[in-house]
C-alpha atoms as a PDB file:
ATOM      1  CA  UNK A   1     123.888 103.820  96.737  1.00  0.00           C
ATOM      2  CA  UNK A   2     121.290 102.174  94.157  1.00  0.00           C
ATOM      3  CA  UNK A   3     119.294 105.298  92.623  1.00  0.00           C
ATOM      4  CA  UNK A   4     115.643 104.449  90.759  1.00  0.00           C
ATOM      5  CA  UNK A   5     115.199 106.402  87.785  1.00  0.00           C
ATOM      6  CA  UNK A   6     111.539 107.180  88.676  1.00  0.00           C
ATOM      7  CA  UNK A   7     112.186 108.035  91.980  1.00  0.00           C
ATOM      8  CA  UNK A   8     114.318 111.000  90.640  1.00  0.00           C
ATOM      9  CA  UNK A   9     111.190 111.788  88.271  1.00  0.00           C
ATOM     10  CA  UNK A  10     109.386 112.827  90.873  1.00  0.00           C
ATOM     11  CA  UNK A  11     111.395 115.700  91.861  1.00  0.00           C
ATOM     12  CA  UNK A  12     112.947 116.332  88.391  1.00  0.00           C
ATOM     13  CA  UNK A  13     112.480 116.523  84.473  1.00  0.00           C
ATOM     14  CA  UNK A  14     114.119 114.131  82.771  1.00  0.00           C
ATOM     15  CA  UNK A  15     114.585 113.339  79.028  1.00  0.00           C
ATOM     16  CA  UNK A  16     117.736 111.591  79.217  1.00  0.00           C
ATOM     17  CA  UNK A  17     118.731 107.780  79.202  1.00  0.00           C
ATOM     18  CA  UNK A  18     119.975 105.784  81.905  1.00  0.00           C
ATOM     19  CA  UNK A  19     123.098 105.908  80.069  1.00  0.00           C
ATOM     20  CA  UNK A  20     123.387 109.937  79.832  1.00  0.00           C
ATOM     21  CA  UNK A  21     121.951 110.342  83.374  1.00  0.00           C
ATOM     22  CA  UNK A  22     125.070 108.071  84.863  1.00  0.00           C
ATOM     23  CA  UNK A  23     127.345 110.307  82.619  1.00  0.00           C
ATOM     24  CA  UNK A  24     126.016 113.170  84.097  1.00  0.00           C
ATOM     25  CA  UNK A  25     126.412 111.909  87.290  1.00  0.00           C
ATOM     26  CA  UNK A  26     129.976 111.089  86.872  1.00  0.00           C
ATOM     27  CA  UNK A  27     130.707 114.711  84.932  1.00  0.00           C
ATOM     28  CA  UNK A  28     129.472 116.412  88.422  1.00  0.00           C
ATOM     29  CA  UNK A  29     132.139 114.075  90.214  1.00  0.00           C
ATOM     30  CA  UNK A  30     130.361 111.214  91.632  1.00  0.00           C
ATOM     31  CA  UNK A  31     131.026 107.803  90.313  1.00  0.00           C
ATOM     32  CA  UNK A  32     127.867 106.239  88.817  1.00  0.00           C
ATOM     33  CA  UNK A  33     127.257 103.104  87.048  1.00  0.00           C
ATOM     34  CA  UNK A  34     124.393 101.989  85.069  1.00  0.00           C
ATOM     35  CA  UNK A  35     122.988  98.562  86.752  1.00  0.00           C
ATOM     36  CA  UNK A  36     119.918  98.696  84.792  1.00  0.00           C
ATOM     37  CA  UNK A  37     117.482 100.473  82.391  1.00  0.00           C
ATOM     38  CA  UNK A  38     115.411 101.887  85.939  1.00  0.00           C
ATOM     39  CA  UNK A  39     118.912 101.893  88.441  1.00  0.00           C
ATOM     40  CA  UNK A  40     121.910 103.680  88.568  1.00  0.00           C
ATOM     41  CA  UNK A  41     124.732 103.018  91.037  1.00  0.00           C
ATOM     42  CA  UNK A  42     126.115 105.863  92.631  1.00  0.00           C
ATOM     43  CA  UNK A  43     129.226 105.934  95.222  1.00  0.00           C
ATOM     44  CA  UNK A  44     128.817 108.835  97.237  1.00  0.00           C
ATOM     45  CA  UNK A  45     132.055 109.995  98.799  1.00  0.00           C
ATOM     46  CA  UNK A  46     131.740 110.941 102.517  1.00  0.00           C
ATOM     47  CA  UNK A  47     132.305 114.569 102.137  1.00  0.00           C
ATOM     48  CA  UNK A  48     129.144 115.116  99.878  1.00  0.00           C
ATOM     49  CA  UNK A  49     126.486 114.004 102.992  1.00  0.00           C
ATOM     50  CA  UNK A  50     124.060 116.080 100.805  1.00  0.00           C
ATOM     51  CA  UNK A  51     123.903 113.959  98.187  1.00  0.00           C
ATOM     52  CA  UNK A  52     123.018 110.706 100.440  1.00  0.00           C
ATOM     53  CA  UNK A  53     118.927 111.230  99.732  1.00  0.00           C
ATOM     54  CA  UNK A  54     117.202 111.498  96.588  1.00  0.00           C
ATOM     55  CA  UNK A  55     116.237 115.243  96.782  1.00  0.00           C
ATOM     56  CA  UNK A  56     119.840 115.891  97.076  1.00  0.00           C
ATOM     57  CA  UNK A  57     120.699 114.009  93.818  1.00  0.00           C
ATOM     58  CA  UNK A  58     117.648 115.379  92.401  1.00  0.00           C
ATOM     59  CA  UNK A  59     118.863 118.772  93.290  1.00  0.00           C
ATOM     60  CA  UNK A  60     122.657 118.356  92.054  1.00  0.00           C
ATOM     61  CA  UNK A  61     121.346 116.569  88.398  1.00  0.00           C
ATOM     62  CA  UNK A  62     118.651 119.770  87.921  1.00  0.00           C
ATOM     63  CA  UNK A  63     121.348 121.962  88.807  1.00  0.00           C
ATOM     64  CA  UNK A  64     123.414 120.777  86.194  1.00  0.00           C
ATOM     65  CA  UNK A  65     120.817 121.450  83.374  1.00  0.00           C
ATOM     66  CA  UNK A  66     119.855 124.868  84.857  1.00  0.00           C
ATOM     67  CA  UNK A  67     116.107 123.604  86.235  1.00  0.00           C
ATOM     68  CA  UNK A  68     113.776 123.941  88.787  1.00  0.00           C
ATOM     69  CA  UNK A  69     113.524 120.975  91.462  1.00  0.00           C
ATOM     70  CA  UNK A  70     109.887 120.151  92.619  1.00  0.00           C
ATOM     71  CA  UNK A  71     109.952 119.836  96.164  1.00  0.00           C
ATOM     72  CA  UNK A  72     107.265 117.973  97.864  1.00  0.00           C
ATOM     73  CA  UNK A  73     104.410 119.946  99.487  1.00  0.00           C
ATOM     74  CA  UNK A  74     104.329 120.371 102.961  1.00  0.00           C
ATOM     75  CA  UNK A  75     101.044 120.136 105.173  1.00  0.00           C
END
């Protein structure tokens, strides 16, 4: 699963590299592999379904450096 930096932006803080964000990543379990300075390959193993949309990313990389996710407003 390809994973665009700024997409994660949107529902996160981040101050880290592409580098440190794939090391992260792989620290909470789930292989990840910088493609390039905006992507980030991650393989999502089958038991972790909540992880297959960016929110849930979003919501396991905040959750590793103790912040708040920004969830979209609802109408």
């Amino acid at each position: 699963m390809l994973l665009n930096i700024d997409w994660l932006k949107e529902f996160t803080d981040i101050n880290e590299s592409t580098e440190l964000i794939a090391e992260r990543f792989v620290n909470l379990g789930i292989e990840a592999e910088k493609v390039s300075e905006q992507i980030i390959d991650l393989e999502v193993t089958p038991n972790r379904g909540d992880l297959l949309s960016v929110v849930g990313l979003a919501r396991e990389y905040s959750a590793s450096l103790n912040q708040e996710i920004r969830l979209p407003a609802l109408e």
